[in-house]
PDB file of N, CA and C in Angstrom:
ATOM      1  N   UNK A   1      75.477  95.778 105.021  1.00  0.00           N
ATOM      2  CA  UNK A   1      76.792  95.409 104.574  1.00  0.00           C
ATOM      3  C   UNK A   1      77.744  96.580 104.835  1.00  0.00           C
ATOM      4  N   UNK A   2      78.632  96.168 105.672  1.00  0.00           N
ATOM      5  CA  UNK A   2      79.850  97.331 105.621  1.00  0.00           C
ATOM      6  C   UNK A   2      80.131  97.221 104.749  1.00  0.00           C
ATOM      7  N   UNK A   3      80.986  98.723 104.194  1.00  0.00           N
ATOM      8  CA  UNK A   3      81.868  99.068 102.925  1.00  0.00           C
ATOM      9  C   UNK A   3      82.503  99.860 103.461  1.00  0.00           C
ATOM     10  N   UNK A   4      84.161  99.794 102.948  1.00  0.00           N
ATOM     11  CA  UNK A   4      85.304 100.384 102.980  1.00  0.00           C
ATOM     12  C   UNK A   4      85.533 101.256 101.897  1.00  0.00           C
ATOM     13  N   UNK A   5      86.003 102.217 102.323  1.00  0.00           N
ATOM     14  CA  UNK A   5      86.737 103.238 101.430  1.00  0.00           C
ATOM     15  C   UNK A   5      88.529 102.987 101.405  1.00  0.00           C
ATOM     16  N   UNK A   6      88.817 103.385 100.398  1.00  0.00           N
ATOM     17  CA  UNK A   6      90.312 103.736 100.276  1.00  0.00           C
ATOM     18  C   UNK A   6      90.814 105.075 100.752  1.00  0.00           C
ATOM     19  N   UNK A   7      92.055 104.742 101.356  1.00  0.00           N
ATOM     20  CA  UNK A   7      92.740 106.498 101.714  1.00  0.00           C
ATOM     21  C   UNK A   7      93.181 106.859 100.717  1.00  0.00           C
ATOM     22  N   UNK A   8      93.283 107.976 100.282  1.00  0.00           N
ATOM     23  CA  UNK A   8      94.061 108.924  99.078  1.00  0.00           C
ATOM     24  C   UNK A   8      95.037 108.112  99.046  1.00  0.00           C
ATOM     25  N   UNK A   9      95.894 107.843  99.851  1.00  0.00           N
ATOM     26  CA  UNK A   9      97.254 107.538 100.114  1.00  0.00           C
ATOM     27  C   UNK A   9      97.648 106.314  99.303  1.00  0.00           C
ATOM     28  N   UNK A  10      96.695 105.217  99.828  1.00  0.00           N
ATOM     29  CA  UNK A  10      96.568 103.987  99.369  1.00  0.00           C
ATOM     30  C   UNK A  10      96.130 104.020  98.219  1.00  0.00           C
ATOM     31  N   UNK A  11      94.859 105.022  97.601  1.00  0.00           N
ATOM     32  CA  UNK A  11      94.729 104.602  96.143  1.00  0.00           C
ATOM     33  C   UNK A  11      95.862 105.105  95.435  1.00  0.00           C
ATOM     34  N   UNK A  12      96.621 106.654  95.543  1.00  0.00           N
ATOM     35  CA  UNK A  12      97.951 107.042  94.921  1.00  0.00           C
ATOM     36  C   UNK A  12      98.988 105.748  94.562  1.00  0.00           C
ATOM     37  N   UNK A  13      98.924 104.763  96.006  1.00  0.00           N
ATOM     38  CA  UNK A  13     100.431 103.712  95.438  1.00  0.00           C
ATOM     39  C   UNK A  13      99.443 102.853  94.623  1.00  0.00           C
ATOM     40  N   UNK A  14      98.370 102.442  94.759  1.00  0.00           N
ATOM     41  CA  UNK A  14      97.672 101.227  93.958  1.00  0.00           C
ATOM     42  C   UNK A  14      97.844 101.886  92.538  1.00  0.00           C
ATOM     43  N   UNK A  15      97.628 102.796  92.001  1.00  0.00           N
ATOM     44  CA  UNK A  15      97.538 103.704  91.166  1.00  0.00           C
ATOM     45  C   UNK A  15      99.367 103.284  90.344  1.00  0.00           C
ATOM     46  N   UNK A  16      99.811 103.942  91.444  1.00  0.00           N
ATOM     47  CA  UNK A  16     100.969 103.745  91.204  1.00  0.00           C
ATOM     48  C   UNK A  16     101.735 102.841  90.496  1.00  0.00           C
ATOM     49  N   UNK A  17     101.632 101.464  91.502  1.00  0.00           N
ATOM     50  CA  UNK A  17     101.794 100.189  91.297  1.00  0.00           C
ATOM     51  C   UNK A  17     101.344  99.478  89.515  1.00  0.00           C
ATOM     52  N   UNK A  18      99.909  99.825  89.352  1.00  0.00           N
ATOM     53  CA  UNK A  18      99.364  99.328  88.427  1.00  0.00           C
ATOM     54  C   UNK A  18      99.853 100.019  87.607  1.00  0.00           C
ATOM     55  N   UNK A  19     100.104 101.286  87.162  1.00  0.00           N
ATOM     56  CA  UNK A  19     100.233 101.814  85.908  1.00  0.00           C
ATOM     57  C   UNK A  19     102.096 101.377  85.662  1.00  0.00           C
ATOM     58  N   UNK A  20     103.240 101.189  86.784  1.00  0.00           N
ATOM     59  CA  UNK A  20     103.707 100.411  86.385  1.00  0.00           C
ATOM     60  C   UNK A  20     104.167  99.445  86.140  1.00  0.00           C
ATOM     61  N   UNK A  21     103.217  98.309  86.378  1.00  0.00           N
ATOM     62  CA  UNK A  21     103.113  96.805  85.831  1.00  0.00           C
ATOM     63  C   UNK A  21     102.769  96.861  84.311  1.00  0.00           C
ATOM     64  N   UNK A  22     101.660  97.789  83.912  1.00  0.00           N
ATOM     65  CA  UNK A  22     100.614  98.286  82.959  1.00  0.00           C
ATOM     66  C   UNK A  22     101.899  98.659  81.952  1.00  0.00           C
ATOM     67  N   UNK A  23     103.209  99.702  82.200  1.00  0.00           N
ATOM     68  CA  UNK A  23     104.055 100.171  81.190  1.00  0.00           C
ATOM     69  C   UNK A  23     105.465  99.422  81.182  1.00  0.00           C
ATOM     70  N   UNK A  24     105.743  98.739  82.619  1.00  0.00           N
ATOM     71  CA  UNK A  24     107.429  98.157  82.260  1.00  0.00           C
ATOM     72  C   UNK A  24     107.132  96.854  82.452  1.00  0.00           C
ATOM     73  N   UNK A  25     106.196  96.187  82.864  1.00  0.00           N
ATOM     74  CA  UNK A  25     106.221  94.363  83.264  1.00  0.00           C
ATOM     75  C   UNK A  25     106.697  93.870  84.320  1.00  0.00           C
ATOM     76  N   UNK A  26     105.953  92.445  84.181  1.00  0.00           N
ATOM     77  CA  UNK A  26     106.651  91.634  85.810  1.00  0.00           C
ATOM     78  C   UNK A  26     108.222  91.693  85.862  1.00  0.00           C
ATOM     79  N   UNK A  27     108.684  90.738  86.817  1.00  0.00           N
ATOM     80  CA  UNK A  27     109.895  90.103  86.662  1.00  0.00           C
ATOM     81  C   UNK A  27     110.002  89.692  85.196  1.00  0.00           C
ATOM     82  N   UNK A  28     108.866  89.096  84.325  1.00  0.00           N
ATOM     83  CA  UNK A  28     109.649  88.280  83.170  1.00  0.00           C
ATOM     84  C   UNK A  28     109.660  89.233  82.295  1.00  0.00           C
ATOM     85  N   UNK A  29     109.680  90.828  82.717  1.00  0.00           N
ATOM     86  CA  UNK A  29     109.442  91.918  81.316  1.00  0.00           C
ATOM     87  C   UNK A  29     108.368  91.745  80.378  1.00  0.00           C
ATOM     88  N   UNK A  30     107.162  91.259  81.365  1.00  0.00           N
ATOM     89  CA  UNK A  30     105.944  91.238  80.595  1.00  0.00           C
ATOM     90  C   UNK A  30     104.863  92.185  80.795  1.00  0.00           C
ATOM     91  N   UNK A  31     104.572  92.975  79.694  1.00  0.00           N
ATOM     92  CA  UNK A  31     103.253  94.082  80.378  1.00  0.00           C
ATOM     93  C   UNK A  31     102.138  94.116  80.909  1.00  0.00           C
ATOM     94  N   UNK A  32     101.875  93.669  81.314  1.00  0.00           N
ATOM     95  CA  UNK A  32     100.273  93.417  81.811  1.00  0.00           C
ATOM     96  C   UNK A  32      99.307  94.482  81.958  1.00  0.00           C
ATOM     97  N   UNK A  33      98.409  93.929  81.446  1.00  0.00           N
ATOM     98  CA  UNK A  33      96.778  94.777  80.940  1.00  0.00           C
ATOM     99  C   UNK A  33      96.331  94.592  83.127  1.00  0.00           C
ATOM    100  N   UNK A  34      95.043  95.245  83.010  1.00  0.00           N
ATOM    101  CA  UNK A  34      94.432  95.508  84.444  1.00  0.00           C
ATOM    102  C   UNK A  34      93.717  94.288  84.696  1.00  0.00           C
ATOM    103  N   UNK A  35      93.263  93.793  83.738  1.00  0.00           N
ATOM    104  CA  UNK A  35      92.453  92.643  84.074  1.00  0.00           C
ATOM    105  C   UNK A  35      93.631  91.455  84.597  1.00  0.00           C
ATOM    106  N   UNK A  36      95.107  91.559  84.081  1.00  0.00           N
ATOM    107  CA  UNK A  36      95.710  90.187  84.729  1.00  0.00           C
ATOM    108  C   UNK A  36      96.164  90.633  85.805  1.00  0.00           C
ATOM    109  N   UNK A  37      96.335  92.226  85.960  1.00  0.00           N
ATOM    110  CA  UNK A  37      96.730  92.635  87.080  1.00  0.00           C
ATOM    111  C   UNK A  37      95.871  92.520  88.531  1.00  0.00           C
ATOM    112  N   UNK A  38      94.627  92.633  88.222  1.00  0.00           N
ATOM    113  CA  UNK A  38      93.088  92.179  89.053  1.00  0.00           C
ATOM    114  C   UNK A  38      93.367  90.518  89.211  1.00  0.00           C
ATOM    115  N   UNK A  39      93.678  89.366  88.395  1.00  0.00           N
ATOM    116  CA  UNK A  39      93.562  88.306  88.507  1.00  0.00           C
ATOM    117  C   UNK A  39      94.500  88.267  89.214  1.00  0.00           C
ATOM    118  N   UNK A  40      95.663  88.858  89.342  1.00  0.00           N
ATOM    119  CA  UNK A  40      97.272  88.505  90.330  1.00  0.00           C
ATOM    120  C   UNK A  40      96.554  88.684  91.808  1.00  0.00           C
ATOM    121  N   UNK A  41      95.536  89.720  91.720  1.00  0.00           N
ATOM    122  CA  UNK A  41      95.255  90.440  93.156  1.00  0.00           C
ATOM    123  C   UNK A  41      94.206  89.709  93.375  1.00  0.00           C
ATOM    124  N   UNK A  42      93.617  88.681  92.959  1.00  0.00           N
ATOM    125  CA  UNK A  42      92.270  87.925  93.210  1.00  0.00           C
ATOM    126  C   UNK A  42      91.717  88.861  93.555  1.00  0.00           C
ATOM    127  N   UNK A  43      91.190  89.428  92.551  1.00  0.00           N
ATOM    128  CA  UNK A  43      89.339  90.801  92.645  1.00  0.00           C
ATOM    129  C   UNK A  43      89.292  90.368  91.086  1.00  0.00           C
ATOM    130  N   UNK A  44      88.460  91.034  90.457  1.00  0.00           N
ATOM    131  CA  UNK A  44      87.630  91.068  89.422  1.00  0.00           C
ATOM    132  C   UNK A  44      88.257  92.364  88.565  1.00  0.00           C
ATOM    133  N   UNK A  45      88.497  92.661  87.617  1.00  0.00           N
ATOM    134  CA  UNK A  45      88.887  93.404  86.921  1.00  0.00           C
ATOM    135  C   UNK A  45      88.062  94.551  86.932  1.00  0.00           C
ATOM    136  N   UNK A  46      86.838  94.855  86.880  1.00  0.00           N
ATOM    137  CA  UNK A  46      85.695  96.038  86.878  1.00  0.00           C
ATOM    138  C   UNK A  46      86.028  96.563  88.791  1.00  0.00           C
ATOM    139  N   UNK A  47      86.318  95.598  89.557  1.00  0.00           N
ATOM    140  CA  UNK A  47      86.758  96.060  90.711  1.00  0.00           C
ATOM    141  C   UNK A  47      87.889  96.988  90.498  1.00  0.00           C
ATOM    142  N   UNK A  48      88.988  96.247  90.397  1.00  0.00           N
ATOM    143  CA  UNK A  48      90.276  96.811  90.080  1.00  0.00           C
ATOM    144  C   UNK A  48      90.320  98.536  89.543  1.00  0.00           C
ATOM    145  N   UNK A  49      89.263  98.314  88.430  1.00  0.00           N
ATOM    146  CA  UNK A  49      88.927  99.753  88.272  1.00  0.00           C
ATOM    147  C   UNK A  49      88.386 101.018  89.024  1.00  0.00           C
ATOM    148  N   UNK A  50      87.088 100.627  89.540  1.00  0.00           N
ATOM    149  CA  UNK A  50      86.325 100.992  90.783  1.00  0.00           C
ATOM    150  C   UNK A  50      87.446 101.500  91.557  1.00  0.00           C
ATOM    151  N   UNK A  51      88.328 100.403  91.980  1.00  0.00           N
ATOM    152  CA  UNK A  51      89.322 100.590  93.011  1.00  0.00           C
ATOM    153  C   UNK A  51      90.086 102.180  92.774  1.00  0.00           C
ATOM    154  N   UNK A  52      90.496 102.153  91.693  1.00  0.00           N
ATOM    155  CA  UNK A  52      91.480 103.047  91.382  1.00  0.00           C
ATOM    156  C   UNK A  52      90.885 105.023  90.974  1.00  0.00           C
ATOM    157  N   UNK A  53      89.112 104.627  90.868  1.00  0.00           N
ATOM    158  CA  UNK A  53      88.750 106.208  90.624  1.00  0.00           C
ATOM    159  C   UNK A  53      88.370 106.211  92.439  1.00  0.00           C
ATOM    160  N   UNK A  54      87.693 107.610  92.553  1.00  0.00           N
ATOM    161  CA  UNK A  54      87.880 108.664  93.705  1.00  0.00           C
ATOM    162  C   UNK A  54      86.647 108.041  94.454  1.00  0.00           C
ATOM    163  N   UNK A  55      86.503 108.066  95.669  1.00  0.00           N
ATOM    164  CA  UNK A  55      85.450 107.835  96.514  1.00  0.00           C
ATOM    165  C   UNK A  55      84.930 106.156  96.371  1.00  0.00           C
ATOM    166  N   UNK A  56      85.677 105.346  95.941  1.00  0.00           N
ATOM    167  CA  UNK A  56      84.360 104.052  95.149  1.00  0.00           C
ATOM    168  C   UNK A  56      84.930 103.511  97.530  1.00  0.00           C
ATOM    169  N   UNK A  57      83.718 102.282  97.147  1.00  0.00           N
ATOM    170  CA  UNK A  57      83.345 101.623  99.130  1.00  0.00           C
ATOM    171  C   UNK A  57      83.653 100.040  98.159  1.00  0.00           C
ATOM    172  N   UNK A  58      85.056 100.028  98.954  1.00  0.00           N
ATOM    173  CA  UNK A  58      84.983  98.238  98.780  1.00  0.00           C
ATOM    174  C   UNK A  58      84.321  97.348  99.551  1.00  0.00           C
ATOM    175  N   UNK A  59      84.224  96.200  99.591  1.00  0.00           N
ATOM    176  CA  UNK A  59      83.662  95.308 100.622  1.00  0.00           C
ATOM    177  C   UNK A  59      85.050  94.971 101.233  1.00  0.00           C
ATOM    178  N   UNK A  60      84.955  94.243 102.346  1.00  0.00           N
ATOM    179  CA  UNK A  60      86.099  94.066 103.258  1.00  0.00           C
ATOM    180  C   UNK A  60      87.169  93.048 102.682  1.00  0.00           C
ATOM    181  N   UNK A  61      86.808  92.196 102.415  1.00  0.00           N
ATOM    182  CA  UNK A  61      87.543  91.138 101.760  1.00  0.00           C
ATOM    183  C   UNK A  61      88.548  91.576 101.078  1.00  0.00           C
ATOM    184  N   UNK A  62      87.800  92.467  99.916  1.00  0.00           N
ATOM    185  CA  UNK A  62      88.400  93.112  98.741  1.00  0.00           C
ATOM    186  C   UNK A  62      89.537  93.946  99.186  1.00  0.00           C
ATOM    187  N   UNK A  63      89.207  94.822 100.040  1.00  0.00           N
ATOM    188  CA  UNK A  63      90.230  96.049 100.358  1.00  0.00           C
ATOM    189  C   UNK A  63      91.379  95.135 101.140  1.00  0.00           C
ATOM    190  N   UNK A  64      91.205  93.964 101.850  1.00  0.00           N
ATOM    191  CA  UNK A  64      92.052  92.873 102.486  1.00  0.00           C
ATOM    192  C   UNK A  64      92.971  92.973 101.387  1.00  0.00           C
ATOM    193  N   UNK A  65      92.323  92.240 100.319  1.00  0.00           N
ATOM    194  CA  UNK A  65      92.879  91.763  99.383  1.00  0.00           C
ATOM    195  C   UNK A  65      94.140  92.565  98.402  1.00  0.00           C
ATOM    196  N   UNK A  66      93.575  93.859  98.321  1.00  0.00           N
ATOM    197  CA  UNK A  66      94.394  94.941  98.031  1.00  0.00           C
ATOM    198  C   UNK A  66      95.666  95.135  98.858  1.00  0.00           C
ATOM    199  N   UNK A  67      94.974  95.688  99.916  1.00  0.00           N
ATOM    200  CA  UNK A  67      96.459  95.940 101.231  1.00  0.00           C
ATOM    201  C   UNK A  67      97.483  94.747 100.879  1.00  0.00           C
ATOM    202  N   UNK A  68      96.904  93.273 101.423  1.00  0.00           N
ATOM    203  CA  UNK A  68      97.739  92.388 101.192  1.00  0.00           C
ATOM    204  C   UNK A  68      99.055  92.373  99.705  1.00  0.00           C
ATOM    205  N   UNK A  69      98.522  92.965  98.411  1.00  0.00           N
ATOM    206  CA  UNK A  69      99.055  92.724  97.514  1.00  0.00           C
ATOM    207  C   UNK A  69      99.913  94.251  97.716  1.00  0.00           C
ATOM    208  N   UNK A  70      99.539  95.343  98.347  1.00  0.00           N
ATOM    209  CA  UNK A  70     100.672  96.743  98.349  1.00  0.00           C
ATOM    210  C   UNK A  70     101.542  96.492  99.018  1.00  0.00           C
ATOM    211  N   UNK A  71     101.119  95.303  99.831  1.00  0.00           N
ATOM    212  CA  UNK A  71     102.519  94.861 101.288  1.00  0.00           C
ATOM    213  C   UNK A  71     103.189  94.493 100.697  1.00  0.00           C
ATOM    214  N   UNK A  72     103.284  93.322  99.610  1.00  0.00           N
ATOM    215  CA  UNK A  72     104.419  92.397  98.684  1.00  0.00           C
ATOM    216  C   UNK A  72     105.288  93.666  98.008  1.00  0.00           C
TER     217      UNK A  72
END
Protein backbone atom coordinates (compact mmCIF):
# COMPACT_ATOMS: atom_id res chain seq x y z
CA UNK A 1 0.00 0.00 0.00
CA UNK A 2 1.35 3.40 -0.87
CA UNK A 3 1.25 6.09 1.80
CA UNK A 4 1.56 9.74 1.54
CA UNK A 5 3.06 12.13 3.70
CA UNK A 6 2.12 15.76 4.20
CA UNK A 7 4.52 18.80 3.42
CA UNK A 8 5.22 21.04 6.43
CA UNK A 9 3.63 23.53 4.32
CA UNK A 10 0.39 21.84 3.83
CA UNK A 11 0.06 20.57 7.36
CA UNK A 12 0.88 24.49 8.71
CA UNK A 13 -2.45 25.75 6.50
CA UNK A 14 -4.54 22.49 7.49
CA UNK A 15 -3.49 23.38 10.96
CA UNK A 16 -4.30 26.64 10.24
CA UNK A 17 -7.58 26.30 8.68
CA UNK A 18 -8.91 23.98 11.46
CA UNK A 19 -7.99 25.79 14.48
CA UNK A 20 -9.90 28.60 12.82
CA UNK A 21 -13.13 26.96 12.11
CA UNK A 22 -12.40 25.31 15.77
CA UNK A 23 -12.34 29.31 17.37
CA UNK A 24 -14.51 31.78 14.96
CA UNK A 25 -17.11 29.36 12.90
CA UNK A 26 -18.56 28.69 9.50
CA UNK A 27 -20.36 31.21 7.50
CA UNK A 28 -23.34 30.71 10.04
CA UNK A 29 -20.87 31.81 13.10
CA UNK A 30 -20.88 28.35 14.22
CA UNK A 31 -17.81 26.71 16.02
CA UNK A 32 -17.05 23.56 15.09
CA UNK A 33 -15.34 20.76 17.10
CA UNK A 34 -12.66 18.46 14.67
CA UNK A 35 -14.82 15.73 14.35
CA UNK A 36 -17.52 17.99 12.19
CA UNK A 37 -14.66 19.51 10.75
CA UNK A 38 -13.33 15.75 9.54
CA UNK A 39 -17.07 15.04 8.51
CA UNK A 40 -17.07 18.45 6.17
CA UNK A 41 -13.71 16.90 4.73
CA UNK A 42 -15.13 13.29 4.37
CA UNK A 43 -12.11 11.46 6.54
CA UNK A 44 -12.78 10.21 9.91
CA UNK A 45 -12.09 12.35 12.78
CA UNK A 46 -9.00 10.15 14.45
CA UNK A 47 -7.66 10.83 10.77
CA UNK A 48 -8.15 14.45 10.89
CA UNK A 49 -5.98 14.25 13.89
CA UNK A 50 -3.20 11.96 12.61
CA UNK A 51 -3.39 14.47 9.83
CA UNK A 52 -2.45 17.42 11.77
CA UNK A 53 0.69 15.90 14.18
CA UNK A 54 4.33 15.57 12.47
CA UNK A 55 5.37 12.77 10.12
CA UNK A 56 1.77 10.68 10.18
CA UNK A 57 1.54 8.61 5.89
CA UNK A 58 -1.97 9.14 4.62
CA UNK A 59 -3.45 6.81 2.14
CA UNK A 60 -4.06 8.50 -1.21
CA UNK A 61 -7.60 9.08 -1.23
CA UNK A 62 -7.34 10.77 2.06
CA UNK A 63 -4.56 13.28 1.30
CA UNK A 64 -6.92 13.82 -2.17
CA UNK A 65 -9.38 14.53 0.06
CA UNK A 66 -7.54 17.07 2.15
CA UNK A 67 -5.86 19.06 -0.80
CA UNK A 68 -9.30 19.17 -2.34
CA UNK A 69 -10.86 20.83 0.85
CA UNK A 70 -7.40 23.55 1.24
CA UNK A 71 -8.30 24.45 -2.50
CA UNK A 72 -12.01 25.70 -1.43
Amino acid sequence: MILIKLEPEERKELKKHVDYLERHGDENNRTLSKSMIAYRMHISAPTLVKALKTDTELKPETYDRIKEWLAK
